[in-house]
PDB file of N, CA and C in Angstrom:
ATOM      1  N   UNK A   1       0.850  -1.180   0.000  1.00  0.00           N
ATOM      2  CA  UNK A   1       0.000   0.000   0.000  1.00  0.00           C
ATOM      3  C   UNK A   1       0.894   1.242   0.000  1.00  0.00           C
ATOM      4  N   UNK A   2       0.765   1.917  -0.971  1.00  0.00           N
ATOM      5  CA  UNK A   2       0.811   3.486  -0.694  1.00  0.00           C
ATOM      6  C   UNK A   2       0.185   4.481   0.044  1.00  0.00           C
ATOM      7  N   UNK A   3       1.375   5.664   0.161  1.00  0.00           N
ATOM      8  CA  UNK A   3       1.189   6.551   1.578  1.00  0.00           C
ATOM      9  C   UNK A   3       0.619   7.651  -0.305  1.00  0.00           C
ATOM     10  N   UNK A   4      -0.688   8.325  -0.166  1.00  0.00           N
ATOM     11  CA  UNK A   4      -1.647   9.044  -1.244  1.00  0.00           C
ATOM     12  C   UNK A   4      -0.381  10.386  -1.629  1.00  0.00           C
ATOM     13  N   UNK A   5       0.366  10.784  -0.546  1.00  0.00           N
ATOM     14  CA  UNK A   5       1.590  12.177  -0.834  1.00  0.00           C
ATOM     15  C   UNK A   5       2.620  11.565  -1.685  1.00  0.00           C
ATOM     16  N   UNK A   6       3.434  10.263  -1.494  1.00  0.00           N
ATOM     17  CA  UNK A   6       4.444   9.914  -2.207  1.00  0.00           C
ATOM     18  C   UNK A   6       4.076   9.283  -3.463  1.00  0.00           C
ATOM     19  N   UNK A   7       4.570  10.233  -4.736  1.00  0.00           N
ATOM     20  CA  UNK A   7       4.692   9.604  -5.711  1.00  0.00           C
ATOM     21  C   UNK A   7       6.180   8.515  -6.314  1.00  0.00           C
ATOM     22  N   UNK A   8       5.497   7.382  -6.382  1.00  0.00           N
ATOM     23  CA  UNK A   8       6.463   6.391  -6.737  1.00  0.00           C
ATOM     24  C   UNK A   8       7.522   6.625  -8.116  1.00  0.00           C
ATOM     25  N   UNK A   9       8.654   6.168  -7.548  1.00  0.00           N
ATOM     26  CA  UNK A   9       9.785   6.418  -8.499  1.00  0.00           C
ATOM     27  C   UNK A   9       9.906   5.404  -9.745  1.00  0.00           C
ATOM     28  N   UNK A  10       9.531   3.856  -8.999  1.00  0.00           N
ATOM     29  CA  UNK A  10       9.639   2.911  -9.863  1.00  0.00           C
ATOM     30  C   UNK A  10       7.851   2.635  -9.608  1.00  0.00           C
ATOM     31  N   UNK A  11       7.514   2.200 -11.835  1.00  0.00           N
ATOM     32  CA  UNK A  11       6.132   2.217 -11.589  1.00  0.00           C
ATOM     33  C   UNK A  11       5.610   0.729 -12.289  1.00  0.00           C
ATOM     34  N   UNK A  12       4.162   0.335 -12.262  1.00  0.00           N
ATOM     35  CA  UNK A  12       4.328  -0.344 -12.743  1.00  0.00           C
ATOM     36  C   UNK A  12       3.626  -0.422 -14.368  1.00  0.00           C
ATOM     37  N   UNK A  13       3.330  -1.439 -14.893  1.00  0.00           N
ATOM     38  CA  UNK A  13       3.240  -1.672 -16.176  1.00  0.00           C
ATOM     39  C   UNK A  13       2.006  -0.595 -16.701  1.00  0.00           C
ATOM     40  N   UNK A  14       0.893  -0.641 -15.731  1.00  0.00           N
ATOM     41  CA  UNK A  14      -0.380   0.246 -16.138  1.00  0.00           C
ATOM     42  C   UNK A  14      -0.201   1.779 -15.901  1.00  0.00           C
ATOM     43  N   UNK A  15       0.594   1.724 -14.363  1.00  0.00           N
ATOM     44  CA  UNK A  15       1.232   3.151 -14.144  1.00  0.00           C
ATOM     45  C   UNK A  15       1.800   3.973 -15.201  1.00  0.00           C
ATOM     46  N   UNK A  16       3.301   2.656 -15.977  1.00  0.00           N
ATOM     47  CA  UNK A  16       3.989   3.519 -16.848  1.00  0.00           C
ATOM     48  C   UNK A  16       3.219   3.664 -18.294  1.00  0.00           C
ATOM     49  N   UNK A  17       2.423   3.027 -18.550  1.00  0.00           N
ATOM     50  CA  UNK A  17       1.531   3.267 -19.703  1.00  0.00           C
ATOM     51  C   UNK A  17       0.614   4.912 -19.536  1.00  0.00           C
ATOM     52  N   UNK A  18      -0.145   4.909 -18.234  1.00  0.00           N
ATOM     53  CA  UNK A  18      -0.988   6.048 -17.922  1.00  0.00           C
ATOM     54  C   UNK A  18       0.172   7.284 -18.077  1.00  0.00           C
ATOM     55  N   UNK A  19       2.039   7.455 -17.271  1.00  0.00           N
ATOM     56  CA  UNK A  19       2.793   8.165 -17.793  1.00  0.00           C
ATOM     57  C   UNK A  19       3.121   8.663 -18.819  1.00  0.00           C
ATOM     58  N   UNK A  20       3.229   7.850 -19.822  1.00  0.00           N
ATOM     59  CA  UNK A  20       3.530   8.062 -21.245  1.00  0.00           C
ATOM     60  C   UNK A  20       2.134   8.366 -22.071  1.00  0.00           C
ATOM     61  N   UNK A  21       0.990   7.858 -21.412  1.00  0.00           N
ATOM     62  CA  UNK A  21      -0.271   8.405 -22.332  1.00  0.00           C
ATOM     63  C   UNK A  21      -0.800   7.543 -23.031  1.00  0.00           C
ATOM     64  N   UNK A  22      -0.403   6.381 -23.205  1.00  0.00           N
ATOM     65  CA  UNK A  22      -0.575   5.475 -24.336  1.00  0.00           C
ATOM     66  C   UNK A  22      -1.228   3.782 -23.420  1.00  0.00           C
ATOM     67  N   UNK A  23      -2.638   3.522 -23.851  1.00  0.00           N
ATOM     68  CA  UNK A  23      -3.058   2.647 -23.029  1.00  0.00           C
ATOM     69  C   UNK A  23      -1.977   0.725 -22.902  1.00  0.00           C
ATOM     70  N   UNK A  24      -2.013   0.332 -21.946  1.00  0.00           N
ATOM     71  CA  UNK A  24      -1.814  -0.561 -21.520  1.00  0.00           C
ATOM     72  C   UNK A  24      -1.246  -1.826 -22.733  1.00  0.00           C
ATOM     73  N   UNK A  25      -1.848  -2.125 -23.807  1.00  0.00           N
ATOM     74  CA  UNK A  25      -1.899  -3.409 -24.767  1.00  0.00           C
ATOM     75  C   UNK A  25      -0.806  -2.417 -25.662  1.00  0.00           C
ATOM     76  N   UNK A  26      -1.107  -1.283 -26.064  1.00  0.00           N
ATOM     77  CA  UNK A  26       0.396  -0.660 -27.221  1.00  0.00           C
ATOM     78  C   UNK A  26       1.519  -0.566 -25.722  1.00  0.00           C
ATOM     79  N   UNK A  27       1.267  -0.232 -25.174  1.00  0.00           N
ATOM     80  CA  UNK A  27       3.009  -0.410 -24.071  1.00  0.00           C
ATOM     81  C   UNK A  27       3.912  -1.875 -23.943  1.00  0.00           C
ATOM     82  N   UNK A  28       2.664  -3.190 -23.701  1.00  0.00           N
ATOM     83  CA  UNK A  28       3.106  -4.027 -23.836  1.00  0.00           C
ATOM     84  C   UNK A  28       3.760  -4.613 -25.559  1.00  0.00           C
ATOM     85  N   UNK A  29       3.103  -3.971 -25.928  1.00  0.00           N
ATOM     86  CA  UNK A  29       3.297  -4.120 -27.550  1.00  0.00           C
ATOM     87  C   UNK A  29       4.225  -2.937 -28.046  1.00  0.00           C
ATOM     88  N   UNK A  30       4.265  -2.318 -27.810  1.00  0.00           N
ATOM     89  CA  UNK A  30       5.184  -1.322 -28.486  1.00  0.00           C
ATOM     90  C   UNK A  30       6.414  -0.574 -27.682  1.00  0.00           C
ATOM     91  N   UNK A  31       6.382  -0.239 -26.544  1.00  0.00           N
ATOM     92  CA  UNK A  31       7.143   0.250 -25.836  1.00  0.00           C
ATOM     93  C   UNK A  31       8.263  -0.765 -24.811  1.00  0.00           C
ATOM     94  N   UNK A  32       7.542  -1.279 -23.900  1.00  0.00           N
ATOM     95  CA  UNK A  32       8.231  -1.759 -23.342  1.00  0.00           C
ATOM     96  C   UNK A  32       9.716  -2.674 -23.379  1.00  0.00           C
ATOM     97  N   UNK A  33       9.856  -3.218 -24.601  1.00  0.00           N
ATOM     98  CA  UNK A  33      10.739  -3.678 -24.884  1.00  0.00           C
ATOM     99  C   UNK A  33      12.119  -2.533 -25.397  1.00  0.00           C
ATOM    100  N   UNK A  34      11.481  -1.474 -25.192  1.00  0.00           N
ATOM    101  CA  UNK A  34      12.682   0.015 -25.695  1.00  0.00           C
ATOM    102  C   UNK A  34      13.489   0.161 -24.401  1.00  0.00           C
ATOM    103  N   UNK A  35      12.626  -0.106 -22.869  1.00  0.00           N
ATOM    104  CA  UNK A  35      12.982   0.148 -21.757  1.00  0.00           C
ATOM    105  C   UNK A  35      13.649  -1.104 -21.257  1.00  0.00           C
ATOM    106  N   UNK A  36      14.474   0.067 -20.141  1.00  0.00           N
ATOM    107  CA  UNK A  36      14.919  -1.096 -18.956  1.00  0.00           C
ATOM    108  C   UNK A  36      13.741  -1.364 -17.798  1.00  0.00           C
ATOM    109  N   UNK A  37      14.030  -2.417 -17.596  1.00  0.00           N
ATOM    110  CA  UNK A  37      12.993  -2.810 -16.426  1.00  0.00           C
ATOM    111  C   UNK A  37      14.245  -3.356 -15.258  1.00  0.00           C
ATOM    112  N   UNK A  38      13.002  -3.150 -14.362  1.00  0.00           N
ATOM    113  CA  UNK A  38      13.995  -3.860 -12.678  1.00  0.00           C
ATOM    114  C   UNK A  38      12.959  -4.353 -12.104  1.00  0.00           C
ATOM    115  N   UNK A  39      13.427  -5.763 -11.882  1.00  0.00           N
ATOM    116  CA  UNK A  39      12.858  -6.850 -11.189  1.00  0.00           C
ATOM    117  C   UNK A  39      12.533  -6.737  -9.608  1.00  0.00           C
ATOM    118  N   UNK A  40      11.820  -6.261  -8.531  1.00  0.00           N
ATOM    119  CA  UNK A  40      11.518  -5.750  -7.503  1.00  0.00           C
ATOM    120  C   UNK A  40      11.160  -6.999  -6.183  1.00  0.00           C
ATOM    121  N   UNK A  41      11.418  -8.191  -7.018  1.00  0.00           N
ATOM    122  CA  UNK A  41      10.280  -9.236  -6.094  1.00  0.00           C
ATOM    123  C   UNK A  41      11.280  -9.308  -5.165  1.00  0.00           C
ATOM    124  N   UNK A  42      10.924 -10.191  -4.175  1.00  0.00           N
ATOM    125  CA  UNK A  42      11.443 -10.557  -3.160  1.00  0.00           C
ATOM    126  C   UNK A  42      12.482 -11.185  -2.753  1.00  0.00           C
ATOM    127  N   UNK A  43      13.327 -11.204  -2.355  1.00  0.00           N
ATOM    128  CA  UNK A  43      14.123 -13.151  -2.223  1.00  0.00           C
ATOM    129  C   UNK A  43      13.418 -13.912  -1.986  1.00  0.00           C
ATOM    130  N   UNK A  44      13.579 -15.076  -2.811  1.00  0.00           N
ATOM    131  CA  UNK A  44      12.622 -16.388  -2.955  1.00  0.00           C
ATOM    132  C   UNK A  44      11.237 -16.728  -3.223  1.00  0.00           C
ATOM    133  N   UNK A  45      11.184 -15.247  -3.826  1.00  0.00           N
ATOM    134  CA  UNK A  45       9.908 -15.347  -4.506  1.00  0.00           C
ATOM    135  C   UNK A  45      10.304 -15.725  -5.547  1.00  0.00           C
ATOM    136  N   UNK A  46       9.308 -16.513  -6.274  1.00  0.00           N
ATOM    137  CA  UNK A  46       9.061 -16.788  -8.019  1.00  0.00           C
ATOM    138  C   UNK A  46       8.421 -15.866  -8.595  1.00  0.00           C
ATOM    139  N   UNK A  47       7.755 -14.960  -7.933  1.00  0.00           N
ATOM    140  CA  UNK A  47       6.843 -14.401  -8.740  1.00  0.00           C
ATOM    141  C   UNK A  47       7.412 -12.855  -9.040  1.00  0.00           C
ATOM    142  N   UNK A  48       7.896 -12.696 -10.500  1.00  0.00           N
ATOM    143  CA  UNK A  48       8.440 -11.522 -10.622  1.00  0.00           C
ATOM    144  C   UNK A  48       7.875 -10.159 -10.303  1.00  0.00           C
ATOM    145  N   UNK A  49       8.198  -8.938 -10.306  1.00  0.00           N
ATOM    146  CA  UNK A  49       7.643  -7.357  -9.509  1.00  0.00           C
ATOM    147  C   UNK A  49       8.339  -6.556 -10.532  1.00  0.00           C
ATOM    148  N   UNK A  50       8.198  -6.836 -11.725  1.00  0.00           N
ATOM    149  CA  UNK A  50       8.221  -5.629 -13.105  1.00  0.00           C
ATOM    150  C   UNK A  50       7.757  -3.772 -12.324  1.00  0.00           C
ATOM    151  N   UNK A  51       9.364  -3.439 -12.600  1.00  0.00           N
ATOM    152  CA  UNK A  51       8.932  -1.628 -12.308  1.00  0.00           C
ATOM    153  C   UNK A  51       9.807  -1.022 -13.467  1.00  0.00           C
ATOM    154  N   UNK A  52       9.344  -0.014 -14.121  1.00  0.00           N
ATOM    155  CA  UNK A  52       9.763   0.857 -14.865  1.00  0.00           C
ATOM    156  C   UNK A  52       9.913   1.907 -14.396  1.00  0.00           C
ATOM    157  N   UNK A  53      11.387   2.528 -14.010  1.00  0.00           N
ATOM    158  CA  UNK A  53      11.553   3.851 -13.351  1.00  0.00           C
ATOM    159  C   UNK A  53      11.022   5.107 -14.242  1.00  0.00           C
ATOM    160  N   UNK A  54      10.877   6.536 -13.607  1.00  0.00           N
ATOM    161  CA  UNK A  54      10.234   7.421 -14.536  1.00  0.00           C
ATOM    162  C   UNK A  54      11.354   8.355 -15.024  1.00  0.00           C
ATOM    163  N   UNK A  55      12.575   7.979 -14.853  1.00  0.00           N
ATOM    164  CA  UNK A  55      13.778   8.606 -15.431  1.00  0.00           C
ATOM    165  C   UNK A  55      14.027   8.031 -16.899  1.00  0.00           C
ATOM    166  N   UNK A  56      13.750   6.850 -16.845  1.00  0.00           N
ATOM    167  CA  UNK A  56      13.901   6.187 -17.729  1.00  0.00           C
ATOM    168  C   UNK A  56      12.488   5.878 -19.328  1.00  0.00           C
ATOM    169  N   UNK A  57      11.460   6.052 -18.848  1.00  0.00           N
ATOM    170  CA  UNK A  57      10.156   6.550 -19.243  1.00  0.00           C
ATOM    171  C   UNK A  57      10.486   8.085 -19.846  1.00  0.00           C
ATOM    172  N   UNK A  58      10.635   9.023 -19.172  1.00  0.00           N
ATOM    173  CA  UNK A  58      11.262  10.510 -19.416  1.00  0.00           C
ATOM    174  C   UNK A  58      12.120  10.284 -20.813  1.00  0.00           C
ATOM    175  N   UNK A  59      13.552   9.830 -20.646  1.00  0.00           N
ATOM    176  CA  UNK A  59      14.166   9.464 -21.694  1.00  0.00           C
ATOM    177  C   UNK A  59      14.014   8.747 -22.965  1.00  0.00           C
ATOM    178  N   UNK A  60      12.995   7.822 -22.929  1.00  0.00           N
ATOM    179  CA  UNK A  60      12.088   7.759 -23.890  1.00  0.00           C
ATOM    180  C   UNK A  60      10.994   8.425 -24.666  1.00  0.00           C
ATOM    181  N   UNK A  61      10.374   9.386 -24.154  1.00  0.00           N
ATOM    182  CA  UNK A  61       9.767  10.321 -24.507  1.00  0.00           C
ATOM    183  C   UNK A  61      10.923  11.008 -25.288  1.00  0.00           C
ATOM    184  N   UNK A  62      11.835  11.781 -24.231  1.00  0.00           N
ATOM    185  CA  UNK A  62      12.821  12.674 -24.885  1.00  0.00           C
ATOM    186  C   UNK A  62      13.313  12.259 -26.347  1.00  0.00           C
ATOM    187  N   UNK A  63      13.697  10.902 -26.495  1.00  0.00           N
ATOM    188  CA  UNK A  63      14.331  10.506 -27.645  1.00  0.00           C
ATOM    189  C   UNK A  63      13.217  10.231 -28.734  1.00  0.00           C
ATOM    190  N   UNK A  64      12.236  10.230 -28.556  1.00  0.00           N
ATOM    191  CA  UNK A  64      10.792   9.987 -29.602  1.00  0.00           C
ATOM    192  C   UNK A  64      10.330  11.694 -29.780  1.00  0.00           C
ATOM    193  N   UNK A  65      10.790  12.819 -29.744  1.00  0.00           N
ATOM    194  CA  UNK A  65      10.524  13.569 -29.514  1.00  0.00           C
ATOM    195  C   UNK A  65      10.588  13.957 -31.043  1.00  0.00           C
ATOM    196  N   UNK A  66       9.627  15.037 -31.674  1.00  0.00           N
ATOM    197  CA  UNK A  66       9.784  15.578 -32.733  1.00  0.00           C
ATOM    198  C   UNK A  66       8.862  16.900 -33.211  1.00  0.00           C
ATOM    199  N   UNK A  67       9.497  18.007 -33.867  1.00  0.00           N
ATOM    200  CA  UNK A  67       8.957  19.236 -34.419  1.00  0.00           C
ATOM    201  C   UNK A  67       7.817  18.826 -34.976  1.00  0.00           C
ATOM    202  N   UNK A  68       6.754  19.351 -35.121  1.00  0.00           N
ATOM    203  CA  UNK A  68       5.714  19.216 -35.777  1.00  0.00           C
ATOM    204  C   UNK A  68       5.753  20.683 -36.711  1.00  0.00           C
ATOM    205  N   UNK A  69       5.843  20.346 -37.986  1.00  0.00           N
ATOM    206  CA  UNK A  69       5.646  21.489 -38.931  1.00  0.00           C
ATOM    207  C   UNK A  69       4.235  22.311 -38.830  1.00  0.00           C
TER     208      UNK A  69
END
Protein backbone atom coordinates (compact mmCIF):
# COMPACT_ATOMS: atom_id res chain seq x y z
CA UNK A 1 0.00 0.00 0.00
CA UNK A 2 0.81 3.49 -0.69
CA UNK A 3 1.19 6.55 1.58
CA UNK A 4 -1.65 9.04 -1.24
CA UNK A 5 1.59 12.18 -0.83
CA UNK A 6 4.44 9.91 -2.21
CA UNK A 7 4.69 9.60 -5.71
CA UNK A 8 6.46 6.39 -6.74
CA UNK A 9 9.78 6.42 -8.50
CA UNK A 10 9.64 2.91 -9.86
CA UNK A 11 6.13 2.22 -11.59
CA UNK A 12 4.33 -0.34 -12.74
CA UNK A 13 3.24 -1.67 -16.18
CA UNK A 14 -0.38 0.25 -16.14
CA UNK A 15 1.23 3.15 -14.14
CA UNK A 16 3.99 3.52 -16.85
CA UNK A 17 1.53 3.27 -19.70
CA UNK A 18 -0.99 6.05 -17.92
CA UNK A 19 2.79 8.16 -17.79
CA UNK A 20 3.53 8.06 -21.25
CA UNK A 21 -0.27 8.40 -22.33
CA UNK A 22 -0.57 5.48 -24.34
CA UNK A 23 -3.06 2.65 -23.03
CA UNK A 24 -1.81 -0.56 -21.52
CA UNK A 25 -1.90 -3.41 -24.77
CA UNK A 26 0.40 -0.66 -27.22
CA UNK A 27 3.01 -0.41 -24.07
CA UNK A 28 3.11 -4.03 -23.84
CA UNK A 29 3.30 -4.12 -27.55
CA UNK A 30 5.18 -1.32 -28.49
CA UNK A 31 7.14 0.25 -25.84
CA UNK A 32 8.23 -1.76 -23.34
CA UNK A 33 10.74 -3.68 -24.88
CA UNK A 34 12.68 0.02 -25.70
CA UNK A 35 12.98 0.15 -21.76
CA UNK A 36 14.92 -1.10 -18.96
CA UNK A 37 12.99 -2.81 -16.43
CA UNK A 38 13.99 -3.86 -12.68
CA UNK A 39 12.86 -6.85 -11.19
CA UNK A 40 11.52 -5.75 -7.50
CA UNK A 41 10.28 -9.24 -6.09
CA UNK A 42 11.44 -10.56 -3.16
CA UNK A 43 14.12 -13.15 -2.22
CA UNK A 44 12.62 -16.39 -2.95
CA UNK A 45 9.91 -15.35 -4.51
CA UNK A 46 9.06 -16.79 -8.02
CA UNK A 47 6.84 -14.40 -8.74
CA UNK A 48 8.44 -11.52 -10.62
CA UNK A 49 7.64 -7.36 -9.51
CA UNK A 50 8.22 -5.63 -13.11
CA UNK A 51 8.93 -1.63 -12.31
CA UNK A 52 9.76 0.86 -14.86
CA UNK A 53 11.55 3.85 -13.35
CA UNK A 54 10.23 7.42 -14.54
CA UNK A 55 13.78 8.61 -15.43
CA UNK A 56 13.90 6.19 -17.73
CA UNK A 57 10.16 6.55 -19.24
CA UNK A 58 11.26 10.51 -19.42
CA UNK A 59 14.17 9.46 -21.69
CA UNK A 60 12.09 7.76 -23.89
CA UNK A 61 9.77 10.32 -24.51
CA UNK A 62 12.82 12.67 -24.88
CA UNK A 63 14.33 10.51 -27.64
CA UNK A 64 10.79 9.99 -29.60
CA UNK A 65 10.52 13.57 -29.51
CA UNK A 66 9.78 15.58 -32.73
CA UNK A 67 8.96 19.24 -34.42
CA UNK A 68 5.71 19.22 -35.78
CA UNK A 69 5.65 21.49 -38.93
Amino acid sequence: MTHPDIQPEALTARQSAAYLGVGLTHFHQYVRQDLPVHDLRRPGSGRPMWRWLRNDLMAYLTARRREVA
